[in-house]
PDB file of N, CA and C in Angstrom:
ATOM      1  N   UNK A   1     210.020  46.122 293.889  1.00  0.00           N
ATOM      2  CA  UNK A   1     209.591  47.378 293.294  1.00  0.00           C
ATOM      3  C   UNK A   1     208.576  48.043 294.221  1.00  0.00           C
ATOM      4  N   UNK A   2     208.922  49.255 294.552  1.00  0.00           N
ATOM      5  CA  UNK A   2     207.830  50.066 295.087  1.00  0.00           C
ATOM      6  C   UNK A   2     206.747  50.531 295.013  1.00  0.00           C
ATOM      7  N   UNK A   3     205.600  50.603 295.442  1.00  0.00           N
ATOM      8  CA  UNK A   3     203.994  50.571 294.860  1.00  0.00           C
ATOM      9  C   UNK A   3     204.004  51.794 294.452  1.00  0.00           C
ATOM     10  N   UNK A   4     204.653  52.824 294.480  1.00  0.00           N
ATOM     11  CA  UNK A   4     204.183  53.987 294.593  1.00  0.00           C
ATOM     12  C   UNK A   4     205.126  54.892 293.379  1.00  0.00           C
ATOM     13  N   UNK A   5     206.179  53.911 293.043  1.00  0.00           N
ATOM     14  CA  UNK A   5     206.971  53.892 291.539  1.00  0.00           C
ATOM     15  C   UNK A   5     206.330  53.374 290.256  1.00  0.00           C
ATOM     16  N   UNK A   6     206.842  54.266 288.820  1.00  0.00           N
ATOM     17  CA  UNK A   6     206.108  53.694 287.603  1.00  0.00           C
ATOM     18  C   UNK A   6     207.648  54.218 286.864  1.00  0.00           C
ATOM     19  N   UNK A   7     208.166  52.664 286.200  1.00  0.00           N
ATOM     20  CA  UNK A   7     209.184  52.668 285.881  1.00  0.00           C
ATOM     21  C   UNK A   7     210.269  52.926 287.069  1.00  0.00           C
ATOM     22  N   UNK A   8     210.968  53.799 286.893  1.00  0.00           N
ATOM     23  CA  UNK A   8     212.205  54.736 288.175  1.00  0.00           C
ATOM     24  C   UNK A   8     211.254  56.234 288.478  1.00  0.00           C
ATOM     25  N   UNK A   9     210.516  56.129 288.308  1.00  0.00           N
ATOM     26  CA  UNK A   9     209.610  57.548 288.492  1.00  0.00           C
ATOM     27  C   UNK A   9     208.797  57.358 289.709  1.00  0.00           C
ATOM     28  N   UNK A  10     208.974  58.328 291.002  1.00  0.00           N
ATOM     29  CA  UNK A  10     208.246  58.276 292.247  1.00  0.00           C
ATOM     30  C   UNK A  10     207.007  59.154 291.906  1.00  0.00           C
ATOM     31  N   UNK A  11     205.929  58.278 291.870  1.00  0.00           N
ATOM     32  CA  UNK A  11     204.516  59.267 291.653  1.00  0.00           C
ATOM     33  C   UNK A  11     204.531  60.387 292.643  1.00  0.00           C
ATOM     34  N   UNK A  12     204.816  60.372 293.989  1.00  0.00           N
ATOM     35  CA  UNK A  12     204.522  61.204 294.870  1.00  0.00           C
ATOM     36  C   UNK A  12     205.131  62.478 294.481  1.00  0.00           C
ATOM     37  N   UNK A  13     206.869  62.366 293.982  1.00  0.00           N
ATOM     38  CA  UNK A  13     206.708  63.216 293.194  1.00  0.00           C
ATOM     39  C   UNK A  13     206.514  64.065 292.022  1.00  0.00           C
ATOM     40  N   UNK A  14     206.441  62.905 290.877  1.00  0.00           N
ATOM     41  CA  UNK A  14     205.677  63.501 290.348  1.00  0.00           C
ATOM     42  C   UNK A  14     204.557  64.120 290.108  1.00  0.00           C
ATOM     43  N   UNK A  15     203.627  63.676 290.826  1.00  0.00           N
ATOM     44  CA  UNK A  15     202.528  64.818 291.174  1.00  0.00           C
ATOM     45  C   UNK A  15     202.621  65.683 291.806  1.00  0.00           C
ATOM     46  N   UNK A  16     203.901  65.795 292.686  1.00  0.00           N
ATOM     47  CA  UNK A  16     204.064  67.252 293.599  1.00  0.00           C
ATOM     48  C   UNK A  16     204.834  68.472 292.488  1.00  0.00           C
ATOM     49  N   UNK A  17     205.434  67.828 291.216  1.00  0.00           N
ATOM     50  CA  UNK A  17     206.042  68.643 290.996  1.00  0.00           C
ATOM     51  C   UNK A  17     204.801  69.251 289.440  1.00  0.00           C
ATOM     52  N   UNK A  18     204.082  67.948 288.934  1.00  0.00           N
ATOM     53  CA  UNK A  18     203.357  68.920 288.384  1.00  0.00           C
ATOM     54  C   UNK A  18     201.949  69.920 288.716  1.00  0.00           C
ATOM     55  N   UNK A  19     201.847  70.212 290.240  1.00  0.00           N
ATOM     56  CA  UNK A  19     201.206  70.660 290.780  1.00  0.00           C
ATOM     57  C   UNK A  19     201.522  72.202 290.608  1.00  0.00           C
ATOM     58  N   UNK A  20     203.109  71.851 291.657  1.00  0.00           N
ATOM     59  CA  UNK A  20     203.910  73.149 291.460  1.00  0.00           C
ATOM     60  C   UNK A  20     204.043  73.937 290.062  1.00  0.00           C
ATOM     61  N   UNK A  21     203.865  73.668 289.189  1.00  0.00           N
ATOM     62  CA  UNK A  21     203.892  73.420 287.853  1.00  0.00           C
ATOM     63  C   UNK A  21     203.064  74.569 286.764  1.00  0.00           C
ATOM     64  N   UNK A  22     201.997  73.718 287.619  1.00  0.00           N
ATOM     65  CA  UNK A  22     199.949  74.331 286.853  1.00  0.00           C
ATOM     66  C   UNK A  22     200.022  75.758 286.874  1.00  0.00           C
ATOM     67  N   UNK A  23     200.755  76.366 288.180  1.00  0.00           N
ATOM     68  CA  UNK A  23     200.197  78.006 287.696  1.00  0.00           C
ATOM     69  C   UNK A  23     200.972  78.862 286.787  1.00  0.00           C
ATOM     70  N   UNK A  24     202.161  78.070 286.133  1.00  0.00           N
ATOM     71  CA  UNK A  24     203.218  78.756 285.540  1.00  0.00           C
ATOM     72  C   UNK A  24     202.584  78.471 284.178  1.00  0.00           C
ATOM     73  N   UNK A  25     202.282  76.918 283.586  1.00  0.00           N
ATOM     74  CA  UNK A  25     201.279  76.592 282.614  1.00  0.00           C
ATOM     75  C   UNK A  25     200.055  77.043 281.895  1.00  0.00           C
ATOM     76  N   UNK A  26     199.830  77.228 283.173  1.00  0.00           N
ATOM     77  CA  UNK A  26     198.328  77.885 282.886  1.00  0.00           C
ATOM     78  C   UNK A  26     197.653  79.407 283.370  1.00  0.00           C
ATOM     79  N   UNK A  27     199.735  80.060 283.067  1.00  0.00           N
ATOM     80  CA  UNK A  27     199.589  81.592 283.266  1.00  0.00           C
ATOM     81  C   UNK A  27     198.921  82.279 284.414  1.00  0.00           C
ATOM     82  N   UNK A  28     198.859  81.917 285.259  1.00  0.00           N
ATOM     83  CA  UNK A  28     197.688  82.364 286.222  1.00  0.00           C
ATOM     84  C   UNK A  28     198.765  84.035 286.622  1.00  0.00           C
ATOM     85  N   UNK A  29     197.394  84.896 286.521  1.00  0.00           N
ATOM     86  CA  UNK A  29     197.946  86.343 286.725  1.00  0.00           C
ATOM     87  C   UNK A  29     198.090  86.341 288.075  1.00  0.00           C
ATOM     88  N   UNK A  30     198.313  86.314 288.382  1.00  0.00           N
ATOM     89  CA  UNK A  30     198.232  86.801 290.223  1.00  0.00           C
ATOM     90  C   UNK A  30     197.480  88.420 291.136  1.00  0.00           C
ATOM     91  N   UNK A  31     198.033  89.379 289.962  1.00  0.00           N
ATOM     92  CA  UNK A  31     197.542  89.971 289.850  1.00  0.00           C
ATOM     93  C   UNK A  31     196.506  90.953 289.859  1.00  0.00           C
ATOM     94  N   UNK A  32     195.728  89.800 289.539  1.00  0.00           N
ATOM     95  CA  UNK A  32     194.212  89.990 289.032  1.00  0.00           C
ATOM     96  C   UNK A  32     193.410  89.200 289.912  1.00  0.00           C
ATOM     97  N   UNK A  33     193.946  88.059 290.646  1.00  0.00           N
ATOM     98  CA  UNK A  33     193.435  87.247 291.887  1.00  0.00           C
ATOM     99  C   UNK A  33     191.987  88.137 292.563  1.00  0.00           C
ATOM    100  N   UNK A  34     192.466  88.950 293.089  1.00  0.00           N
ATOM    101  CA  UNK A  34     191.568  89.781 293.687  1.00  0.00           C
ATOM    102  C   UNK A  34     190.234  90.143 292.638  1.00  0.00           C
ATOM    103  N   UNK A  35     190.068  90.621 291.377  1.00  0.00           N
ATOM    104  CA  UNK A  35     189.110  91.222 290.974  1.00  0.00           C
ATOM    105  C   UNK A  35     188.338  89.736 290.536  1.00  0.00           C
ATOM    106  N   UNK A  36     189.170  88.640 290.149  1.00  0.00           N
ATOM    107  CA  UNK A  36     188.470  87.907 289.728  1.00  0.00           C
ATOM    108  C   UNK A  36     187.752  86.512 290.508  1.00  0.00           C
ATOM    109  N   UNK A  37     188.496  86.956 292.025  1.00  0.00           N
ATOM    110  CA  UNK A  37     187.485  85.960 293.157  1.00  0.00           C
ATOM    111  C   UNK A  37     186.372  87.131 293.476  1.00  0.00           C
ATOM    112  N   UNK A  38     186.192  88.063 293.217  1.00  0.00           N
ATOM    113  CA  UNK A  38     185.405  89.341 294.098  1.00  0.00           C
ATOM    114  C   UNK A  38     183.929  88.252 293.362  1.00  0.00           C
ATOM    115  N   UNK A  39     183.878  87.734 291.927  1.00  0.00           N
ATOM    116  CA  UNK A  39     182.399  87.659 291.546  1.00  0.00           C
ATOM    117  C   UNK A  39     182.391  86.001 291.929  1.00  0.00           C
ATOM    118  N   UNK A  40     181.386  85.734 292.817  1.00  0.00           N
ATOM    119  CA  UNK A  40     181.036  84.908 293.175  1.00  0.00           C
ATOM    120  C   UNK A  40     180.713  83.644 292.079  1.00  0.00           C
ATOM    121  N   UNK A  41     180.010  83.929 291.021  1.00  0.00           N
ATOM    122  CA  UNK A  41     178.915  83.471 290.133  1.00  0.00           C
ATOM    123  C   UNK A  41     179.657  82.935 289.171  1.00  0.00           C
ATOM    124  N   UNK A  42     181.028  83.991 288.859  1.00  0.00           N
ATOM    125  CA  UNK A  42     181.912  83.626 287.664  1.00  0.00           C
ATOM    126  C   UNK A  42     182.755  82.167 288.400  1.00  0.00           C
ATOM    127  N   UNK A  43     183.133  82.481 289.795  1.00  0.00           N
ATOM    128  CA  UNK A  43     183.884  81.113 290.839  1.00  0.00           C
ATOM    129  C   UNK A  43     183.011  80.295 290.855  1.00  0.00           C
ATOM    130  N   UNK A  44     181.785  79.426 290.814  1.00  0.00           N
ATOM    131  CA  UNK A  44     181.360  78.721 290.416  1.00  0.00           C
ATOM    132  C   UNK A  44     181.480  78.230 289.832  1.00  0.00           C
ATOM    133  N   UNK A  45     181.152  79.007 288.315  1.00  0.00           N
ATOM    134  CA  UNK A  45     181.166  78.148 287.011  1.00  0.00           C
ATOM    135  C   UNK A  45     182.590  78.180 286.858  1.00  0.00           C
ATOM    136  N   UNK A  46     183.369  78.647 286.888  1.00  0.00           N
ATOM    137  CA  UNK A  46     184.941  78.361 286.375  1.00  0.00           C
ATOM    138  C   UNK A  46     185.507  76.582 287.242  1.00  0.00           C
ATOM    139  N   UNK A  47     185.223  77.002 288.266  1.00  0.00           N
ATOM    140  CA  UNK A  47     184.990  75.411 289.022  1.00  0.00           C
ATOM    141  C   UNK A  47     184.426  74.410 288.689  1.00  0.00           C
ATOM    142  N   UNK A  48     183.198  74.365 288.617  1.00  0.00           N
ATOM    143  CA  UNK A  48     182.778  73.176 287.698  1.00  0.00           C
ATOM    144  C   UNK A  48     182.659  73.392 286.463  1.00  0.00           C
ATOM    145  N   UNK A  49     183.019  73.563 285.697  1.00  0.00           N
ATOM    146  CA  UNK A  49     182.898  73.566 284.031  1.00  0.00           C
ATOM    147  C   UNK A  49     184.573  72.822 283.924  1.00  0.00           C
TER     148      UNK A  49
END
């Protein structure tokens, strides 16, 4: 068995694919990218919180 398998499931990709995944999940506007890196202060806290 392969170290890097859980069950028949290859972690490598499964984490590549729920990566690919996150911005469809978690709606990310694209959009709006721009107005909402412009504030420094808000990219902080959205990061660590």
């Amino acid at each position: 068995m392969d170290t890097l398998q859980v069950d028949a499931i290859s972690l490598p990709i499964a984490l590549g694919l729920l990566i690919m995944m996150y911005p469809v999940v978690a709606k990310v506007r694209y959009d709006r990218l721009d107005t909402v890196t412009r504030d420094r202060r808000f990219m902080v806290v959205s990061l660590l919180h």
